[in-house]
C-alpha atoms as a PDB file:
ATOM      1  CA  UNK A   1     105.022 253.065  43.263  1.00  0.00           C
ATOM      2  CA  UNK A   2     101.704 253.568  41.021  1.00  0.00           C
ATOM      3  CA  UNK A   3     100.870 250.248  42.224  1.00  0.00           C
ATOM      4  CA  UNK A   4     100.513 251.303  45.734  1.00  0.00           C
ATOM      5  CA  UNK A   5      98.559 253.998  45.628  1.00  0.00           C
ATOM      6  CA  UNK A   6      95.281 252.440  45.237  1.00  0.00           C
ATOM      7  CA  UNK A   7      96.308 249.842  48.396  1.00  0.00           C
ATOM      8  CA  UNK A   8      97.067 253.349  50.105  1.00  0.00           C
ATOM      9  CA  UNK A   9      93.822 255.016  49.352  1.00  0.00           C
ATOM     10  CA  UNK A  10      92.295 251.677  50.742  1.00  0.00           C
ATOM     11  CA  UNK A  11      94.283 252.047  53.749  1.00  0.00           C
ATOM     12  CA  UNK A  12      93.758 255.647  54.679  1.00  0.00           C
ATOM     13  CA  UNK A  13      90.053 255.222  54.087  1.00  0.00           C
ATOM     14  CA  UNK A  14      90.112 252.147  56.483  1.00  0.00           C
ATOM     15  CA  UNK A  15      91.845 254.683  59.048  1.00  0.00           C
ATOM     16  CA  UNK A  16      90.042 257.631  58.435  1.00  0.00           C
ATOM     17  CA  UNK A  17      86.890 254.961  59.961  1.00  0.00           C
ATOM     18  CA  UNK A  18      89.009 254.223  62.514  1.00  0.00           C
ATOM     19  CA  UNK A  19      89.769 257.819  63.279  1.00  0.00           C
ATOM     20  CA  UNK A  20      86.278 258.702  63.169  1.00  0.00           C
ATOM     21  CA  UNK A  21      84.913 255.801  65.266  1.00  0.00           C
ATOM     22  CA  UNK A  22      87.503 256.748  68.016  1.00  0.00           C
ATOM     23  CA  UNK A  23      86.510 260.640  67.475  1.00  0.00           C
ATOM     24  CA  UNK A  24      82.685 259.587  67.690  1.00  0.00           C
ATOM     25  CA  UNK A  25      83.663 257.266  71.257  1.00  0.00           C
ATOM     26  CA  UNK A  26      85.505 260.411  72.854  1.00  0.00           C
ATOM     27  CA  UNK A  27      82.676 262.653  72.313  1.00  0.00           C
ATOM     28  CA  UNK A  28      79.833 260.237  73.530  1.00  0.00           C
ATOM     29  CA  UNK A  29      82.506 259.494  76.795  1.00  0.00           C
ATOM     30  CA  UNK A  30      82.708 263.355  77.017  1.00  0.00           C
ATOM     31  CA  UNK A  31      79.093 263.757  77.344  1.00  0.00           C
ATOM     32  CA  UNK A  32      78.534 260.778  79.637  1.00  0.00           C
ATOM     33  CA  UNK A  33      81.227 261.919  82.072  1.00  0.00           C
ATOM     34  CA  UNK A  34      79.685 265.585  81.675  1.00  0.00           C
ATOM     35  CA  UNK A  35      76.110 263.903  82.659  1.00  0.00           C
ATOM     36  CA  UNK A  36      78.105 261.590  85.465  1.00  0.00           C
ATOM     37  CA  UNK A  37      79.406 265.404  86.958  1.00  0.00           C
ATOM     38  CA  UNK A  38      76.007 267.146  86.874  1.00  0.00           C
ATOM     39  CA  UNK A  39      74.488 263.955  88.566  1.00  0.00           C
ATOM     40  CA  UNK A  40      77.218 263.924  91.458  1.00  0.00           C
ATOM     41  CA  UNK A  41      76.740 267.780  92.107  1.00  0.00           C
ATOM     42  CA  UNK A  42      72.695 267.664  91.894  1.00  0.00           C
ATOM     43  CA  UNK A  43      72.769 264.361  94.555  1.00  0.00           C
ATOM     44  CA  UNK A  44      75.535 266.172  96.582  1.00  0.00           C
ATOM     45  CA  UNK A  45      74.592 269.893  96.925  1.00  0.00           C
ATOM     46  CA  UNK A  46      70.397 269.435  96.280  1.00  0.00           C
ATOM     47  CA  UNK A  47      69.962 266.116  97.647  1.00  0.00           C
ATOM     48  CA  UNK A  48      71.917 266.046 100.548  1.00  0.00           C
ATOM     49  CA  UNK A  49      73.630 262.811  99.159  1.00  0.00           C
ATOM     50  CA  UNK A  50      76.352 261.026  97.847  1.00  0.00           C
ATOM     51  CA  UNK A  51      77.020 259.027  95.124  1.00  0.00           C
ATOM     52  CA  UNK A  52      80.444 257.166  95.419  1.00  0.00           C
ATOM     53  CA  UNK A  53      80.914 256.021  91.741  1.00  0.00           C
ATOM     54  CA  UNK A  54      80.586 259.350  90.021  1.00  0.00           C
ATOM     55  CA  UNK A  55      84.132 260.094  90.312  1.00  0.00           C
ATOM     56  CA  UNK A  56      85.994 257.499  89.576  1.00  0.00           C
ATOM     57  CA  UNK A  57      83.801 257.033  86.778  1.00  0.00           C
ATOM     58  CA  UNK A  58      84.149 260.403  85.825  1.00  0.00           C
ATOM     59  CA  UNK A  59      87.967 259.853  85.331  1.00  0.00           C
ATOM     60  CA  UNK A  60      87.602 256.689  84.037  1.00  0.00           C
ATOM     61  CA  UNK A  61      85.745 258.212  81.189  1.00  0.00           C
ATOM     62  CA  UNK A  62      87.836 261.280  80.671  1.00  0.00           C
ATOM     63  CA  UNK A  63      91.175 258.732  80.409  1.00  0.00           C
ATOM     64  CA  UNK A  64      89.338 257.106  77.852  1.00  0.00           C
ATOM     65  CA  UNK A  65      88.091 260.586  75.686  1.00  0.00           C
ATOM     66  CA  UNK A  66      91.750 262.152  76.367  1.00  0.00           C
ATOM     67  CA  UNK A  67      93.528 259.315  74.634  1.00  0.00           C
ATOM     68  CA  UNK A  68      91.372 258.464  71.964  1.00  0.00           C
ATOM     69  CA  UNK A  69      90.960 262.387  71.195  1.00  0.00           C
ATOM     70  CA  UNK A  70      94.649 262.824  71.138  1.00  0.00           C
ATOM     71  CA  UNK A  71      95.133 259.968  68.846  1.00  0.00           C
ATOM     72  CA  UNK A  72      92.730 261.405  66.536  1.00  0.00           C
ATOM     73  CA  UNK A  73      94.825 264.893  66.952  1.00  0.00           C
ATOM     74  CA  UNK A  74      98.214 263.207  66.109  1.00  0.00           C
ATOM     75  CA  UNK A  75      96.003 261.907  62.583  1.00  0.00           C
ATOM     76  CA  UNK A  76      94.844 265.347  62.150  1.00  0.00           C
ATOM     77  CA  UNK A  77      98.036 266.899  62.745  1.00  0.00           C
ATOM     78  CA  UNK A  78      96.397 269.111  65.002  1.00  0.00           C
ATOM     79  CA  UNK A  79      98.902 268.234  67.985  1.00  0.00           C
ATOM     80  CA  UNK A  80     101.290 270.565  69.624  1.00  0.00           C
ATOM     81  CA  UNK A  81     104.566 271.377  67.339  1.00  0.00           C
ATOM     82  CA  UNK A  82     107.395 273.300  68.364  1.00  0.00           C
ATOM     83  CA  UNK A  83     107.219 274.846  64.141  1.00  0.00           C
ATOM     84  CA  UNK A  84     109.694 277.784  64.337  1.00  0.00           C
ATOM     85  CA  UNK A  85     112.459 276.050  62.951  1.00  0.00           C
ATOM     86  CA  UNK A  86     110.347 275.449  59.763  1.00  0.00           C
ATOM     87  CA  UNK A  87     110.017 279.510  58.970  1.00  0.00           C
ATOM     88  CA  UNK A  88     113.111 279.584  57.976  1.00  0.00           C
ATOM     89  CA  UNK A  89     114.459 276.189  56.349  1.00  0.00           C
ATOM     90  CA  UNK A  90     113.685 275.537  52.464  1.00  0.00           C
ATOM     91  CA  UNK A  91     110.766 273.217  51.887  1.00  0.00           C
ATOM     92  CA  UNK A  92     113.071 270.144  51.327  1.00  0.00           C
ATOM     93  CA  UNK A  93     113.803 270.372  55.257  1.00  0.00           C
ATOM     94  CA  UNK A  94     110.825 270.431  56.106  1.00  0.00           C
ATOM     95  CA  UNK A  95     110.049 266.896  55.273  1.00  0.00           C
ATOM     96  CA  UNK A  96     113.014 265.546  57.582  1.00  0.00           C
ATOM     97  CA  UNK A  97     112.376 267.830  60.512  1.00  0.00           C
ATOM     98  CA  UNK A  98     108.150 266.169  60.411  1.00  0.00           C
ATOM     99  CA  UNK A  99     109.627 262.928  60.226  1.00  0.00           C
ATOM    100  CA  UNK A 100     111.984 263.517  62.866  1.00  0.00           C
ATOM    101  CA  UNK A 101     108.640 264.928  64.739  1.00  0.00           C
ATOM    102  CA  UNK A 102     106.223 261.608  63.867  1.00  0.00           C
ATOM    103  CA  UNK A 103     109.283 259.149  64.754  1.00  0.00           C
ATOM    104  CA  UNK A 104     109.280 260.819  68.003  1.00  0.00           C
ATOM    105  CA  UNK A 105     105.976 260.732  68.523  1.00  0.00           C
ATOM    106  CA  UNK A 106     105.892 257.065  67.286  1.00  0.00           C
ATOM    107  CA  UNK A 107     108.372 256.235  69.875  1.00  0.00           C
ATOM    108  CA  UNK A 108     106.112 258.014  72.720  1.00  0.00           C
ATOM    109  CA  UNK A 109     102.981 256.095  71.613  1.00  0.00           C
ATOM    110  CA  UNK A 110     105.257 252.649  71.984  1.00  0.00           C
ATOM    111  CA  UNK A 111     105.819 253.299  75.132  1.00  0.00           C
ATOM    112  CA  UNK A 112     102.462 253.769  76.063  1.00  0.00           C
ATOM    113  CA  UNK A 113     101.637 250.795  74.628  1.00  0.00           C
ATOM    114  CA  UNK A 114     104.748 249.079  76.347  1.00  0.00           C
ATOM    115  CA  UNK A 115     104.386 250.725  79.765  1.00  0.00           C
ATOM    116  CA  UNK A 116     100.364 251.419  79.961  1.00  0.00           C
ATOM    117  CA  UNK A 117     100.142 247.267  79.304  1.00  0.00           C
ATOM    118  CA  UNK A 118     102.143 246.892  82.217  1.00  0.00           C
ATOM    119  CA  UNK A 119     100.435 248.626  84.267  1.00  0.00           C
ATOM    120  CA  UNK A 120      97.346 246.602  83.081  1.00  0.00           C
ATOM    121  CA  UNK A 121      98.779 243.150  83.812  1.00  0.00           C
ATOM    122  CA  UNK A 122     100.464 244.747  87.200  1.00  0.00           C
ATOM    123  CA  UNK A 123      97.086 246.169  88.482  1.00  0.00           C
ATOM    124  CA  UNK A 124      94.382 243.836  86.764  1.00  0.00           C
ATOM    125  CA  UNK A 125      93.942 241.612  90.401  1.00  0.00           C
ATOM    126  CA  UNK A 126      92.841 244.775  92.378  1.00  0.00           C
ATOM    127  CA  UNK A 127      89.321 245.725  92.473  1.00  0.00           C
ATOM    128  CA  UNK A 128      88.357 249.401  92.195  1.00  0.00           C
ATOM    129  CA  UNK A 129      85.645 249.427  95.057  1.00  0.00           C
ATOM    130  CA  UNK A 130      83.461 251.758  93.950  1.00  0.00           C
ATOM    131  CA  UNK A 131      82.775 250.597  90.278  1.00  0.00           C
ATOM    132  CA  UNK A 132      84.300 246.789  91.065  1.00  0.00           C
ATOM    133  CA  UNK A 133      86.031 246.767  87.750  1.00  0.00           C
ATOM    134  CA  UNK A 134      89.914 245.505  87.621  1.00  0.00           C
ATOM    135  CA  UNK A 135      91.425 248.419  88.863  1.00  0.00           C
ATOM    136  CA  UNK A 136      94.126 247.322  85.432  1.00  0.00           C
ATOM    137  CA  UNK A 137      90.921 248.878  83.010  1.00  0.00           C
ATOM    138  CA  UNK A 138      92.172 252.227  83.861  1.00  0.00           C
ATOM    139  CA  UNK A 139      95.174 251.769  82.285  1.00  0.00           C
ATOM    140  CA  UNK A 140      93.599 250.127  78.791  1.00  0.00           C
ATOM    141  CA  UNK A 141      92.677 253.507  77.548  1.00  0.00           C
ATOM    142  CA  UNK A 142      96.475 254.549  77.499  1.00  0.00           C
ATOM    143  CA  UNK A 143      97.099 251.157  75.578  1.00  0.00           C
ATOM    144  CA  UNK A 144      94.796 251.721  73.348  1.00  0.00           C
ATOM    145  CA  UNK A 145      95.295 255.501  72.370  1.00  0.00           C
ATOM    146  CA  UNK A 146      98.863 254.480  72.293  1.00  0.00           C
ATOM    147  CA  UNK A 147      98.037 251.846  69.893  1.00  0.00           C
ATOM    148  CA  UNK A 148      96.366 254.067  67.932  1.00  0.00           C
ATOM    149  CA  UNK A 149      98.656 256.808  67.577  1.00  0.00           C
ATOM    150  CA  UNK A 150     101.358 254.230  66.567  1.00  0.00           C
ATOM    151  CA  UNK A 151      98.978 253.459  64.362  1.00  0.00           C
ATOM    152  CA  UNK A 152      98.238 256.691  62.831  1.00  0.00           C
ATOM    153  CA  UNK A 153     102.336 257.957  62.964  1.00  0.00           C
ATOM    154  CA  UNK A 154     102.890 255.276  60.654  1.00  0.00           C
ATOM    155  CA  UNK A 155     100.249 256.257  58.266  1.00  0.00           C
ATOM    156  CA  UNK A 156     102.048 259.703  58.249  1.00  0.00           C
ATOM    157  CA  UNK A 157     105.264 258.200  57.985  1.00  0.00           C
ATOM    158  CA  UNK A 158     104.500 256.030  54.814  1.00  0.00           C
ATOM    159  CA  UNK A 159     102.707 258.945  52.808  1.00  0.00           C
ATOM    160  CA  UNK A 160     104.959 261.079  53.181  1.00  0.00           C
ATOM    161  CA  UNK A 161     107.677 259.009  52.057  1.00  0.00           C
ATOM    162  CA  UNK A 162     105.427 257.347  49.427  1.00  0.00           C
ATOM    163  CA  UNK A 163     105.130 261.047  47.869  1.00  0.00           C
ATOM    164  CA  UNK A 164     101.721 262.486  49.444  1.00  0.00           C
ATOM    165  CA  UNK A 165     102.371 265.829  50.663  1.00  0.00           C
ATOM    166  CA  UNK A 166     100.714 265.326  53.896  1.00  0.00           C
ATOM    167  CA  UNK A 167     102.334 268.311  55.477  1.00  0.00           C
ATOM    168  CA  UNK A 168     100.227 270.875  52.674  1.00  0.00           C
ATOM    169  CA  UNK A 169      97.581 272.308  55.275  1.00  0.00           C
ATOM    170  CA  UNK A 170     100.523 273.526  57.325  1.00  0.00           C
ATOM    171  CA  UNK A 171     102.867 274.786  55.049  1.00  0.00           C
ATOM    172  CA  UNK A 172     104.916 277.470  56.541  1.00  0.00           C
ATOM    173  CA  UNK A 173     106.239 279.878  53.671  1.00  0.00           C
ATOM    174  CA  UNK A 174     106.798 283.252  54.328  1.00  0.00           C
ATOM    175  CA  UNK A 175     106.583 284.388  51.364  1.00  0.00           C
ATOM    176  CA  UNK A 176     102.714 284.130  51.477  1.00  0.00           C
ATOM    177  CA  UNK A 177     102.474 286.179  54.542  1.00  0.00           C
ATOM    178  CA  UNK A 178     101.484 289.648  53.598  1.00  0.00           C
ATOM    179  CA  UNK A 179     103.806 292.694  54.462  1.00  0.00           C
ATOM    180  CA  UNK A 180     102.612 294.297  57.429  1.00  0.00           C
ATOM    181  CA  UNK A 181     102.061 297.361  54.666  1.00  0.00           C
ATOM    182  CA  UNK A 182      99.299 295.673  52.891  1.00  0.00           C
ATOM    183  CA  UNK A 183      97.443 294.539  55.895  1.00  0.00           C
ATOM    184  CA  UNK A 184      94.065 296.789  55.984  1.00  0.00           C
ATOM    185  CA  UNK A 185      92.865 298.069  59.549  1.00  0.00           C
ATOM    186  CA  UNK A 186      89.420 297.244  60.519  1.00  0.00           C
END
């Protein structure tokens, strides 16, 4: 087990680039669809004019900075959880019931990857007019956030059952909570 740890390290630096580089791409699409908005309303409500690309840009763009944001979140463990459960179960539970959580998420992101690739190959011979890209691109940003969150599940998946406690920044014990008593008032 010793001998994996440095292979791990290796491996979670590798995806923490990863992680970052996707972070990095959602926030520059984020802008650029912010810029591709502000454009469409100046040329619509000061120019008098139309552009007929914004939009579908637009969404194009926010596809893209949803998925690869989301990924990133499901890294971060800053997705939604449904934690109540966990208030009240010793800490040995806990470590099933996140497991239980990442396999379900790690089944979610294969279908994504299953289903959004399909849609890819399905669409790919239409032509969005307005940009005349494959109208299939607008599916490749569910493939790949899908491939990355399969991707970063796994990750969670293996350290935790390789003995990294993972789950340390969201440790639920009560018993750290102060009594209502204690609490000062501002």
């Amino acid at each position: 087990m010793t001998a994996a740890r440095p292979r791990l390290r290796k491996l979670g630096r590798a995806l923490s680039a990863l992680s970052t580089a996707a972070l990095y791409l959602a926030g520059f699409f984020l802008v650029l669809m912010t810029l591709f908005v502000g454009w469409q309303v100046f040329t619509r409500y000061v120019l008098n004019w139309s552009n007929a690309w914004t939009e579908p840009a637009a969404v194009f763009l926010m596809s893209w900075f949803i998925f690869l944001g989301s990924a990133v979140g499901i890294r971060e463990n800053y997705h939604l959880g449904f934690d109540v459960l966990l208030y009240v179960l010793p800490r040995s539970g806990k470590k099933y019931l996140r497991t239980i959580s990442d396999l379900v998420v790690l089944a979610f992101a294969l279908g994504m990857v299953v289903y959004g690739m399909q849609l890819v190959l399905l669409s790919w011979a239409a032509r969005m007019p307005t940009l005349g890209i494959p109208e299939g691109a607008k599916y490749i940003s569910v493939v790949a956030g899908g491939a990355l969150i399969v991707i970063f599940a796994l990750e969670r998946l293996v350290l935790r059952w390789s003995g990294v406690d993972i789950d340390a920044d969201v440790n639920l014990d009560l018993d750290a909570v102060p009594d209502a008593g204690t609490v000062k008032e501002v």
